[in-house]
C-alpha atoms as a PDB file:
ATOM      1  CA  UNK A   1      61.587 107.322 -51.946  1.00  0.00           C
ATOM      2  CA  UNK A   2      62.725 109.266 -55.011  1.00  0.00           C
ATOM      3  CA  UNK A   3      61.140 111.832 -56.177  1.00  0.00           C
ATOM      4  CA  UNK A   4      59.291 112.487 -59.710  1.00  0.00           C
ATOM      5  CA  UNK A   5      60.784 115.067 -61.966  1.00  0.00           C
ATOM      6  CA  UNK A   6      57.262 117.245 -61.201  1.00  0.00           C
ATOM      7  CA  UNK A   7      57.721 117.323 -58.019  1.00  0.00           C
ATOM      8  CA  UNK A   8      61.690 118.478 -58.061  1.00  0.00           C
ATOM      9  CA  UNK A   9      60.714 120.796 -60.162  1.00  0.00           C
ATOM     10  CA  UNK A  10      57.961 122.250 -57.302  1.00  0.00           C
ATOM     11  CA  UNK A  11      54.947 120.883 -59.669  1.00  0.00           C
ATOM     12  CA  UNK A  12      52.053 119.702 -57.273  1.00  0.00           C
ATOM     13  CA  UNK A  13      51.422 116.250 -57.857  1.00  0.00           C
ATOM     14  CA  UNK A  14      47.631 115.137 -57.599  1.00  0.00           C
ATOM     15  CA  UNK A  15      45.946 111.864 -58.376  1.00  0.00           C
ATOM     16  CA  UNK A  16      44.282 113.141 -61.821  1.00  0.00           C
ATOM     17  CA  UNK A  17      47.776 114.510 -62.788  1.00  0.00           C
ATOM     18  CA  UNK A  18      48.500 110.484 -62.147  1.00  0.00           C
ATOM     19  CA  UNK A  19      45.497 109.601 -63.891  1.00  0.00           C
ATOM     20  CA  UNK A  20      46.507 111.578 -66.736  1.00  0.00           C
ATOM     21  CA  UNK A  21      49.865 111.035 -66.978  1.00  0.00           C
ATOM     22  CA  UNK A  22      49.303 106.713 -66.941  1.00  0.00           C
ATOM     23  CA  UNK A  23      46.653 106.950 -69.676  1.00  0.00           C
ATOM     24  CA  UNK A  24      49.026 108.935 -71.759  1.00  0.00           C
ATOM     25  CA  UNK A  25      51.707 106.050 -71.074  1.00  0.00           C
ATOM     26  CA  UNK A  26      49.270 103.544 -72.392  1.00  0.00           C
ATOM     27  CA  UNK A  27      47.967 105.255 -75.349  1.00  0.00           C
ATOM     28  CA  UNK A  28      52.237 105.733 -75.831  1.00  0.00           C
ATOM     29  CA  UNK A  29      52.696 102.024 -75.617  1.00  0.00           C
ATOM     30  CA  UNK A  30      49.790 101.129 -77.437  1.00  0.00           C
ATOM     31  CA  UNK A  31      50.460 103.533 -80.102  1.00  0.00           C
ATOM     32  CA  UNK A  32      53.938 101.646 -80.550  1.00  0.00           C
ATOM     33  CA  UNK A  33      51.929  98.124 -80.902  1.00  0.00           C
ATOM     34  CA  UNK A  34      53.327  97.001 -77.573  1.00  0.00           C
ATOM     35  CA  UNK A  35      50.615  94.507 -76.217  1.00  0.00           C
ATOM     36  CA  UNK A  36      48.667  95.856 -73.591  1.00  0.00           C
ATOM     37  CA  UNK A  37      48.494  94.145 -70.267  1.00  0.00           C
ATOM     38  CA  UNK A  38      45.935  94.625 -67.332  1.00  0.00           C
ATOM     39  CA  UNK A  39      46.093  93.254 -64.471  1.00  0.00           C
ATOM     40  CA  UNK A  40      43.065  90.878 -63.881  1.00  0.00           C
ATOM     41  CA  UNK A  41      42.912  90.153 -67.473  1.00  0.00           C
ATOM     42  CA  UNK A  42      42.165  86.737 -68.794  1.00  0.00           C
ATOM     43  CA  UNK A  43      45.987  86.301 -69.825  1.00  0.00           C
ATOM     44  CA  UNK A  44      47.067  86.939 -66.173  1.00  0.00           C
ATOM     45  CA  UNK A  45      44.688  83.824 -65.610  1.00  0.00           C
ATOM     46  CA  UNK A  46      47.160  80.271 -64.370  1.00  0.00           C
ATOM     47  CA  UNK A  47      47.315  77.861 -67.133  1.00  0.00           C
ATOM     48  CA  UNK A  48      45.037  75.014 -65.507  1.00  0.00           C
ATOM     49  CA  UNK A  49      47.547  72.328 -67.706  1.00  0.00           C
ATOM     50  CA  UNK A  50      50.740  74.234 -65.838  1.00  0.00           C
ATOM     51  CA  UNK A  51      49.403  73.823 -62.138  1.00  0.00           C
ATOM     52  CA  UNK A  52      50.537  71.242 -59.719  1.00  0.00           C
ATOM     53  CA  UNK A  53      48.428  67.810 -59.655  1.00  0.00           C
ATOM     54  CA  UNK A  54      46.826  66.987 -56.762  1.00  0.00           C
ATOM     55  CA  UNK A  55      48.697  64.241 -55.054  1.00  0.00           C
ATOM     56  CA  UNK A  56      46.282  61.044 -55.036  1.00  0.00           C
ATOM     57  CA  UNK A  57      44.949  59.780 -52.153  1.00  0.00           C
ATOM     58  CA  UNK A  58      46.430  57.602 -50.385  1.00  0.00           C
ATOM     59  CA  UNK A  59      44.504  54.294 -48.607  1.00  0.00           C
ATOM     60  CA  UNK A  60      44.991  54.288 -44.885  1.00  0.00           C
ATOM     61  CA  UNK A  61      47.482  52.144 -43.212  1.00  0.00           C
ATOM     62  CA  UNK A  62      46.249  48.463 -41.551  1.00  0.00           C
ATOM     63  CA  UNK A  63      45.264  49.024 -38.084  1.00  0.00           C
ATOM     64  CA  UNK A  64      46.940  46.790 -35.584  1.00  0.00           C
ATOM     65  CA  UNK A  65      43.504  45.575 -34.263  1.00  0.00           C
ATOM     66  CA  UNK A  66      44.342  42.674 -31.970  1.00  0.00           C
ATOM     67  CA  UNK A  67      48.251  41.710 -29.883  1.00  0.00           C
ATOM     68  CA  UNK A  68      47.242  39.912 -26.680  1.00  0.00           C
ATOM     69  CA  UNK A  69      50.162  39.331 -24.110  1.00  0.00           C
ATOM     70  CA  UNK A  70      49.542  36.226 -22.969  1.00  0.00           C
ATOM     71  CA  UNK A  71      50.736  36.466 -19.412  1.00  0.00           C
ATOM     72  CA  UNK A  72      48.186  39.638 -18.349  1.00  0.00           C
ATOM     73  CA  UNK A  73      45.129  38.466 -21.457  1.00  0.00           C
ATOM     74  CA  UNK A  74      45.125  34.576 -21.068  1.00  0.00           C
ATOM     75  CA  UNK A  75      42.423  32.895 -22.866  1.00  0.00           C
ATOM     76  CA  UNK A  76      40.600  35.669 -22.804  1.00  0.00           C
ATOM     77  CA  UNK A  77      41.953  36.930 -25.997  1.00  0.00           C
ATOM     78  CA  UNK A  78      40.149  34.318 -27.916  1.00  0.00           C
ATOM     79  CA  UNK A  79      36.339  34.309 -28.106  1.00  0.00           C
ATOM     80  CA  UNK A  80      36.421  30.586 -26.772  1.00  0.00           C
ATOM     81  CA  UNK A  81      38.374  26.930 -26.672  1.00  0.00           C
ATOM     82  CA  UNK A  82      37.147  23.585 -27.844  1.00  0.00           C
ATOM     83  CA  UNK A  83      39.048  21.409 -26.320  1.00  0.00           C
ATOM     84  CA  UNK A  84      38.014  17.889 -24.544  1.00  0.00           C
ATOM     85  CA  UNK A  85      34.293  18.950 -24.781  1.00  0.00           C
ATOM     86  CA  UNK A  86      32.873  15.704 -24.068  1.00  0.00           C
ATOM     87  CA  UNK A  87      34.851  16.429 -20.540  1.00  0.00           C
ATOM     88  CA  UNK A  88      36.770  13.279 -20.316  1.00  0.00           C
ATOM     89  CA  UNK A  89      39.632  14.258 -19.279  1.00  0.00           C
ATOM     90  CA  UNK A  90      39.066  16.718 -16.674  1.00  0.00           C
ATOM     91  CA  UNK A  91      42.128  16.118 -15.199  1.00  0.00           C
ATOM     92  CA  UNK A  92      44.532  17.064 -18.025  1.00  0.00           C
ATOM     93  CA  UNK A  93      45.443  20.634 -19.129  1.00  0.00           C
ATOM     94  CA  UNK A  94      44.709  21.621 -22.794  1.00  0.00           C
ATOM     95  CA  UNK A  95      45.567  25.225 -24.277  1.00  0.00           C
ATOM     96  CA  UNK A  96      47.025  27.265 -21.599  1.00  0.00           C
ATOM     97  CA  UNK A  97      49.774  30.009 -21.091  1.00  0.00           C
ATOM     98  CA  UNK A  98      53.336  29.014 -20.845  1.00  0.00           C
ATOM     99  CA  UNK A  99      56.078  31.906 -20.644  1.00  0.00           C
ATOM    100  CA  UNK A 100      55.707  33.907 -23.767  1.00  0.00           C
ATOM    101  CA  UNK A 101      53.408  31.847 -25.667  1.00  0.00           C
ATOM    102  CA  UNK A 102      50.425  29.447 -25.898  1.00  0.00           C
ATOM    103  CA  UNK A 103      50.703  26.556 -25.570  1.00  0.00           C
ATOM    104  CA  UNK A 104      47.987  23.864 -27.241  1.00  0.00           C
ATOM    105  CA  UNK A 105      48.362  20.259 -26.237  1.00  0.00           C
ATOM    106  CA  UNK A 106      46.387  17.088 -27.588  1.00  0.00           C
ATOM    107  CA  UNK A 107      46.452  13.334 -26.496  1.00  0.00           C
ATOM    108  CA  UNK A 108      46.471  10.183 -28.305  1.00  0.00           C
ATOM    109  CA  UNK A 109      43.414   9.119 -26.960  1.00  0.00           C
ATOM    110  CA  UNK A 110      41.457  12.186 -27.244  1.00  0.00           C
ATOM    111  CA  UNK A 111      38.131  12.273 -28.861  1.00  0.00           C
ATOM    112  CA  UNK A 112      35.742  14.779 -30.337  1.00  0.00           C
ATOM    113  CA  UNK A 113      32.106  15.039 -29.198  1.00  0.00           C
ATOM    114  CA  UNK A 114      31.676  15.843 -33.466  1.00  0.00           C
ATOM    115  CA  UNK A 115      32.304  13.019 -35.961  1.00  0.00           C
ATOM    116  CA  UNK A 116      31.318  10.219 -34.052  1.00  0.00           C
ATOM    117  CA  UNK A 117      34.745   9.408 -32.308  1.00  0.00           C
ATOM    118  CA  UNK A 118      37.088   9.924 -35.663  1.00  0.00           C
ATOM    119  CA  UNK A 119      38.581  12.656 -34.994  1.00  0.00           C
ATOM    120  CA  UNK A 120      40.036  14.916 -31.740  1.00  0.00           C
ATOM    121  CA  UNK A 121      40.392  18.599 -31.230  1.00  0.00           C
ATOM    122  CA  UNK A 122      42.484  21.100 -28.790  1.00  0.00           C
ATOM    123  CA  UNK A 123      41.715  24.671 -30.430  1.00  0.00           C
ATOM    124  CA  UNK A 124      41.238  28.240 -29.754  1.00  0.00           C
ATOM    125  CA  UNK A 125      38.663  30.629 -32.239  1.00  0.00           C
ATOM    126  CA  UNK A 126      38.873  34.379 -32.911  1.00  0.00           C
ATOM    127  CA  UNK A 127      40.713  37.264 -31.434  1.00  0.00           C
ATOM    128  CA  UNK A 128      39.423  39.509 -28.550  1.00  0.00           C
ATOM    129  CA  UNK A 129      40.656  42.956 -28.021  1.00  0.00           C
ATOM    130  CA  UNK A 130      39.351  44.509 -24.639  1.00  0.00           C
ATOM    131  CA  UNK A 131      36.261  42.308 -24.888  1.00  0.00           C
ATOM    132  CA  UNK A 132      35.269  42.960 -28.075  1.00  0.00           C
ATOM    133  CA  UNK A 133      35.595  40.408 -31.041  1.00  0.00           C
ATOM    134  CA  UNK A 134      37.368  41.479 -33.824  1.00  0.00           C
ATOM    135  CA  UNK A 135      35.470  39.945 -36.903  1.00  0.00           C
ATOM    136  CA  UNK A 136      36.604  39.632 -40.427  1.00  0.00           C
ATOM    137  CA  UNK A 137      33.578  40.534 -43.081  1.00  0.00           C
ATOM    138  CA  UNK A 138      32.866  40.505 -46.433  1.00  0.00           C
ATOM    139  CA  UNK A 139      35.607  43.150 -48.528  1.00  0.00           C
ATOM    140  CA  UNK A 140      37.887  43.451 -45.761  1.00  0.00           C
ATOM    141  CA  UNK A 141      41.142  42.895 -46.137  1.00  0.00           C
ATOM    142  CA  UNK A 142      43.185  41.505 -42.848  1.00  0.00           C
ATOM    143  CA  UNK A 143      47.036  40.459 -42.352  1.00  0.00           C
ATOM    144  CA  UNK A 144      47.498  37.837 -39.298  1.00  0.00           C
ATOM    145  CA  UNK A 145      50.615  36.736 -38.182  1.00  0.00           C
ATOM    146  CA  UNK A 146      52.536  34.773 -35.777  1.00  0.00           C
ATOM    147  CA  UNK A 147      54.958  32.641 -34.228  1.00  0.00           C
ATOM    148  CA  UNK A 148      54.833  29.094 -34.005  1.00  0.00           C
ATOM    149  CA  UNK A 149      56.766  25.870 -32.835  1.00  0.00           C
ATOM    150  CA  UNK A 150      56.202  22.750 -33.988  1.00  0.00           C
ATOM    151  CA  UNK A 151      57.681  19.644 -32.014  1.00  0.00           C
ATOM    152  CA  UNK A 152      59.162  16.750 -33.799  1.00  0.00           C
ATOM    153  CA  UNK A 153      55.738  14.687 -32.250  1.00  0.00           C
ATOM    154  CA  UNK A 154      53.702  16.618 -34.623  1.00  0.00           C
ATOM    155  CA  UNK A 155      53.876  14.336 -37.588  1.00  0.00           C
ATOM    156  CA  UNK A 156      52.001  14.994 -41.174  1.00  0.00           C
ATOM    157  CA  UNK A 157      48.983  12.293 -41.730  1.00  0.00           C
ATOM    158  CA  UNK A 158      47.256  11.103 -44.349  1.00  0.00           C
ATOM    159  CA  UNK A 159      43.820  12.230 -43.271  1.00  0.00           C
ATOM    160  CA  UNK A 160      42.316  16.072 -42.269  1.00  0.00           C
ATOM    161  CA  UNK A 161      44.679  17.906 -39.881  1.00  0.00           C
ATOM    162  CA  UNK A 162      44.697  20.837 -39.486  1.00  0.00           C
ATOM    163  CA  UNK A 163      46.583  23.633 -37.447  1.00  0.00           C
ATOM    164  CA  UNK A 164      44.947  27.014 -38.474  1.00  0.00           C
ATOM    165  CA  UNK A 165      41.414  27.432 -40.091  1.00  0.00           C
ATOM    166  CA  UNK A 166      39.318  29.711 -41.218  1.00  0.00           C
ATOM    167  CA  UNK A 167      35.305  29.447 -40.567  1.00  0.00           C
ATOM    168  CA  UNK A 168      31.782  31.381 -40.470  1.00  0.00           C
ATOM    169  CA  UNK A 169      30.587  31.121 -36.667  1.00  0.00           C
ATOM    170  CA  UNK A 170      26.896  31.830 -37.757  1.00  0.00           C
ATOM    171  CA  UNK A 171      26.683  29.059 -40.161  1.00  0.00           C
ATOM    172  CA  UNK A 172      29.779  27.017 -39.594  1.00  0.00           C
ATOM    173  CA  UNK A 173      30.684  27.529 -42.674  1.00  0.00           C
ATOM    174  CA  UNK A 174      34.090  26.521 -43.617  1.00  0.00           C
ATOM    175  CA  UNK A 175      37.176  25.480 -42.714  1.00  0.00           C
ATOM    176  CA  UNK A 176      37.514  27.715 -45.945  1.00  0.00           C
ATOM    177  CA  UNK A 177      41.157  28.269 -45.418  1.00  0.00           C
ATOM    178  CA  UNK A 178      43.586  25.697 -43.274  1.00  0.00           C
ATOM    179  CA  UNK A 179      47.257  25.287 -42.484  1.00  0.00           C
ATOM    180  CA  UNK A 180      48.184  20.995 -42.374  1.00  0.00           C
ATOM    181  CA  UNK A 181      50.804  19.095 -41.857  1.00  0.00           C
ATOM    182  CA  UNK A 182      50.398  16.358 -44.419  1.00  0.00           C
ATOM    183  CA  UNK A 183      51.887  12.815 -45.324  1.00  0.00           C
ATOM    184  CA  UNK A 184      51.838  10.806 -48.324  1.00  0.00           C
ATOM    185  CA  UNK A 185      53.990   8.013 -47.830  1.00  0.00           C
ATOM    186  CA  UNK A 186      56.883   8.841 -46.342  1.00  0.00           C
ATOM    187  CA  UNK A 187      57.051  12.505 -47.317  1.00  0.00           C
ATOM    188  CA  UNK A 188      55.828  15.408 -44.905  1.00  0.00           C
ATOM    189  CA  UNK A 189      54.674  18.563 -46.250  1.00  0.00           C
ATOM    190  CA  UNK A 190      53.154  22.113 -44.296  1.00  0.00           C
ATOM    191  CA  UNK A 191      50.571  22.971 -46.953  1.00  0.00           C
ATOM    192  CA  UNK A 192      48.503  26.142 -47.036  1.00  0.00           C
ATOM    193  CA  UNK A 193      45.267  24.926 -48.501  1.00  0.00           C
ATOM    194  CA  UNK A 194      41.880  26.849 -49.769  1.00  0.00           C
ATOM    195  CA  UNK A 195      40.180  23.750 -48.548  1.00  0.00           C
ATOM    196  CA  UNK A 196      36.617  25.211 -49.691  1.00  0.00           C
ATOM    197  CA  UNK A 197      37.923  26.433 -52.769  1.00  0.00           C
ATOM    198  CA  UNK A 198      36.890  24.220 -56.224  1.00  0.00           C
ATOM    199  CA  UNK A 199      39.784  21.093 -56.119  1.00  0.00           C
ATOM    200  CA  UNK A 200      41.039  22.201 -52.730  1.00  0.00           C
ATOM    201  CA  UNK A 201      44.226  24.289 -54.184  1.00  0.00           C
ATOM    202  CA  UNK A 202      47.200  24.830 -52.200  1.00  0.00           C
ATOM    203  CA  UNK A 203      47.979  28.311 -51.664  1.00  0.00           C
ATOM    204  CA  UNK A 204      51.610  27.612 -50.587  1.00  0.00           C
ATOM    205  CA  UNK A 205      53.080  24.677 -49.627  1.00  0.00           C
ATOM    206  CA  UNK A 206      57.078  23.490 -48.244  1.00  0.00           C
ATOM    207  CA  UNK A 207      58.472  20.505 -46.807  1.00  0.00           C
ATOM    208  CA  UNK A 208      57.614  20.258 -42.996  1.00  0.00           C
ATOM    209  CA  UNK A 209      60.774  18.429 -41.855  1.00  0.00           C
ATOM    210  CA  UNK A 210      63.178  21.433 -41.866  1.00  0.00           C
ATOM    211  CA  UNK A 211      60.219  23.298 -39.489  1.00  0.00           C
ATOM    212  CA  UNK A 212      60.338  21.603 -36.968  1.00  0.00           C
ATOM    213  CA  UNK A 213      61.761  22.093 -32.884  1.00  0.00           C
ATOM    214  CA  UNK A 214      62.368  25.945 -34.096  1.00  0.00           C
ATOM    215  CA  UNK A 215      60.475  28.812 -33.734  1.00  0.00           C
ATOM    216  CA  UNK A 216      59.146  30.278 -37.118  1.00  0.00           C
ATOM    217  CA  UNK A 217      57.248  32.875 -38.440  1.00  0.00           C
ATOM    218  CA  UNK A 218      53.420  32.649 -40.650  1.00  0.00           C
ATOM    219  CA  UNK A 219      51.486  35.569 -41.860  1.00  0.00           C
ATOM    220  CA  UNK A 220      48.638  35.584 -43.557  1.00  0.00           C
ATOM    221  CA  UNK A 221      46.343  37.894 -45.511  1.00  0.00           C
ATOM    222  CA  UNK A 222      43.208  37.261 -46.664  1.00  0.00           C
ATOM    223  CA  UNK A 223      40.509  39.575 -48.722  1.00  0.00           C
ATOM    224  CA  UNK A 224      37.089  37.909 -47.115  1.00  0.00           C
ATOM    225  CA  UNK A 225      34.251  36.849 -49.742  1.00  0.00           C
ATOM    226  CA  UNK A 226      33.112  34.448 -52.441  1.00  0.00           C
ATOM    227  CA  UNK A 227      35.694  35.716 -54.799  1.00  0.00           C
ATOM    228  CA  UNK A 228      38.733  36.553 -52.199  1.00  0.00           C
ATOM    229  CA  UNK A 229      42.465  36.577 -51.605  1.00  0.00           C
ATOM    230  CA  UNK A 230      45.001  34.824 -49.909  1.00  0.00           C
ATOM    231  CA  UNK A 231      48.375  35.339 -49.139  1.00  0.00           C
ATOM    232  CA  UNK A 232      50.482  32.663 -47.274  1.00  0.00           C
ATOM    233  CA  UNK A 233      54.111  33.701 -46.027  1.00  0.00           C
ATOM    234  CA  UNK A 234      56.391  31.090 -44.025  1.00  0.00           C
ATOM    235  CA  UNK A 235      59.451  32.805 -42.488  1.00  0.00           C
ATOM    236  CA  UNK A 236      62.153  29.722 -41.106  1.00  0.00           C
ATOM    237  CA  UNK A 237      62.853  31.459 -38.137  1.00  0.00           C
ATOM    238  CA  UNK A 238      61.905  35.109 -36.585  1.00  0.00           C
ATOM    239  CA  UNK A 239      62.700  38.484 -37.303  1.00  0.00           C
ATOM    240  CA  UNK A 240      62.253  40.491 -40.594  1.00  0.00           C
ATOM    241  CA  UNK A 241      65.647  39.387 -41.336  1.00  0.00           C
ATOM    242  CA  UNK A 242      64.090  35.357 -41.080  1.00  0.00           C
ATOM    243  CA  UNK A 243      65.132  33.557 -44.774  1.00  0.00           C
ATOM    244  CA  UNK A 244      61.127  33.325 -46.803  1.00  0.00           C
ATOM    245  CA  UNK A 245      60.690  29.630 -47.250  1.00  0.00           C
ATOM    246  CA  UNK A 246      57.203  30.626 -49.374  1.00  0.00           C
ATOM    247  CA  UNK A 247      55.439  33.163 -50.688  1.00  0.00           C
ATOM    248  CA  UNK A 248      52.268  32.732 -52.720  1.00  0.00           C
ATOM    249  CA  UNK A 249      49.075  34.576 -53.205  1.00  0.00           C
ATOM    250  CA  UNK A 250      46.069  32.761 -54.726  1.00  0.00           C
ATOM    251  CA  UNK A 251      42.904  34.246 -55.896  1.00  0.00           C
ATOM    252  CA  UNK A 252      39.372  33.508 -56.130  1.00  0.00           C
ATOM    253  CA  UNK A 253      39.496  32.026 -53.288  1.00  0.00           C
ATOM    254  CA  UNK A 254      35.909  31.220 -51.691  1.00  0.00           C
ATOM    255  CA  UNK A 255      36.233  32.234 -47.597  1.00  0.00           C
ATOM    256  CA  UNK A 256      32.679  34.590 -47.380  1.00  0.00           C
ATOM    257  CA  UNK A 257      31.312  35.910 -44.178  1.00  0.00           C
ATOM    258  CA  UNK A 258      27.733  34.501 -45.131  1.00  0.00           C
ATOM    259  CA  UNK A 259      26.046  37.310 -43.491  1.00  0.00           C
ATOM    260  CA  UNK A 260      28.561  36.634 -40.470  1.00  0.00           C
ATOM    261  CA  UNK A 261      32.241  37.099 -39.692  1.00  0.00           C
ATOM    262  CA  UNK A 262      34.643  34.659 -40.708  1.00  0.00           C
ATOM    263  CA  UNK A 263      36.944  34.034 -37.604  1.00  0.00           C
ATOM    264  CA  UNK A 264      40.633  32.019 -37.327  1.00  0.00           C
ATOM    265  CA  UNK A 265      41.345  29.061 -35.234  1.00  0.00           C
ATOM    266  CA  UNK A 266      44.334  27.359 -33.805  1.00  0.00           C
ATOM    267  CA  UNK A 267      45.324  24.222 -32.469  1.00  0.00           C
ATOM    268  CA  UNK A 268      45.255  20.898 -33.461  1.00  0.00           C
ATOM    269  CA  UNK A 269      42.574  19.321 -35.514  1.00  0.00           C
ATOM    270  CA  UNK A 270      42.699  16.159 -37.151  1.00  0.00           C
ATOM    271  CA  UNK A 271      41.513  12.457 -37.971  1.00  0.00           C
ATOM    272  CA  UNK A 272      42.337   9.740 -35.586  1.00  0.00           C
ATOM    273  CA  UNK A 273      41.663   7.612 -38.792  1.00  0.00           C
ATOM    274  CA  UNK A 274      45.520   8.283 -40.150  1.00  0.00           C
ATOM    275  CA  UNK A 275      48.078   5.634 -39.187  1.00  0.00           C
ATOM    276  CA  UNK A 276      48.503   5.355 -35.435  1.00  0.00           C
ATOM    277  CA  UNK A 277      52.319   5.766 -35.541  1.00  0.00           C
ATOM    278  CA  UNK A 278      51.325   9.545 -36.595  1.00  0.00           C
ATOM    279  CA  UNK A 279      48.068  10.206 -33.926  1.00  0.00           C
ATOM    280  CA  UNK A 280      50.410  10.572 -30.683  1.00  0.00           C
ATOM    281  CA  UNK A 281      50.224  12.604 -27.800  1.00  0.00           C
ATOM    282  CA  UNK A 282      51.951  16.321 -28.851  1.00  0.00           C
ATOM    283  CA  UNK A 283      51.624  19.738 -28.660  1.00  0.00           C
ATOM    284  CA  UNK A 284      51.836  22.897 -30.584  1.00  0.00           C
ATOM    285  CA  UNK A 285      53.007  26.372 -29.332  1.00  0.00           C
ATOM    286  CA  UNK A 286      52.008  30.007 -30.933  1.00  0.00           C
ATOM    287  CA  UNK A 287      53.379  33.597 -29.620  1.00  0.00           C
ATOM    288  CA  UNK A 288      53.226  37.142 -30.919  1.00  0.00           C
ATOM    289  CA  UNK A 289      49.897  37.087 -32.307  1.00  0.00           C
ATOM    290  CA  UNK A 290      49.116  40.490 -34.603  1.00  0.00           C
ATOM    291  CA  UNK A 291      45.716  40.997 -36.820  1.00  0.00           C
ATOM    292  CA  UNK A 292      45.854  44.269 -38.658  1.00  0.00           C
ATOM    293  CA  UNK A 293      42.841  45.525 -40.721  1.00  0.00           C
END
């Protein structure tokens, strides 16, 4: 440390000396009209304008919420099946695992205990994660996706049929959103419909022809309520590198909880009142389920 000129010089250096000798500096540099700067003063203060912003906040990720594995979950990862409830076909196997996937079959001369014989049903409802029902309710957001095969057998009709829906368990509210495989004349078309929504829009729809015997790729997101969302996303094949076939978001779409949950189904769901040609005995098969919230 070097030494002050006092203290070469064999002065004794005390703290008034250093008192004294600083104040005399000041009054110097003051005398001068030097501005005069103390620490802790107002202009040592940060500039509020010149600090860093706060980074926003940002929302939290979607939870993956429900992935059964359909070899060690079976139908326990839906909350039930409605399939052949009248029990007339005891003999005959309806939604069941196969391999990798689900598999959801459905007879020509199947029949609903609802409707009074028009129409027939093989579906599954909701998603179960370690027991527990995951449930969809009003301002919640959820994605859903999955993998799905379509045989040739499955043919658009002209009537309801439906392959995915969307209801309210408590009131049976609903189908407020459905997937169908419709025909009008001879033209086939996979629409995505908000089938509770004023004039039934379509959400998304594609031709269903090219769909078919492959496996491709649906996701779905959905804002629940009165007013909501929907998203509908067809992928012609699997993978994130799959070619988008459609990709359309509608809003104001009505699909409310009621007080409830609204809950998905699949399956097969439709009027036996469409040409017979088109109401034959086929199947539909679904892997890879994901629900995030």
């Amino acid at each position: 440390m070097a030494m002050s000129p006092q203290a070469q010089e064999g002065i004794p250096v005390t703290p008034s000396s250093l008192h004294r000798r600083a104040t005399l500096g000041v009054l110097a540099v003051t005398a001068l009209g030097a501005p005069l700067a103390i620490a802790g003063s107002a202009s040592a203060a940060p500039n509020p304008a010149a600090l860093p912003k706060a980074a926003p906040h940002a929302a939290a990720a979607p939870e993956l919420r429900w992935s059964p594995t359909p070899a060690t979950d079976g139908l326990k990862a839906f909350e039930g099946i409605e399939a052949d409830r009248g029990n007339h076909h005891p003999d005959r196997k309806y939604i069941y695992v196969e391999g990798d996937h689900y598999r959801f079959d459905i007879y020509k001369d199947d029949r609903d205990t609802t409707g009074g014989g028009d129409r027939q049903r093989t579906e599954s409802k909701g998603m179960v994660t370690g027991g527990t029902a995951q449930k969809m309710r009003d301002g919640e957001t959820w994605t859903i996706s999955y993998e799905m095969y379509m045989p040739a057998s499955l043919h658009g009709t002209s009537k309801f049929s439906h392959i995915f829906q969307l209801k309210t368990p408590a009131t049976n509210g609903g189908p407020w959103v459905t997937l169908d495989p419709t025909r009008s004349g001879s033209t086939e078309r996979l629409r995505a419909r908000a089938y509770s929504t004023s004039g039934t829009p379509d959400i998304a729809a594609t031709d269903l022809a090219p769909l078919r015997d492959k496996w491709i790729t649906i996701e779905w997101t959905f804002t629940i309520g009165s007013k909501g969302k929907a998203r509908f996303v067809l992928r012609n094949g699997t993978g994130s590198d799959a070619p988008v076939v459609v990709d359309h978001s509608l809003s104001n779409v009505n699909v409310p909880a009621q007080g409830d949950y609204v809950r998905p189904k699949w399956g097969i769901y439709r009027s036996v009142e469409s040409a017979s040609s088109d109401i034959i005995n086929t199947y539909l098969l679904i892997r890879n389920y994901r629900a995030y919230h």
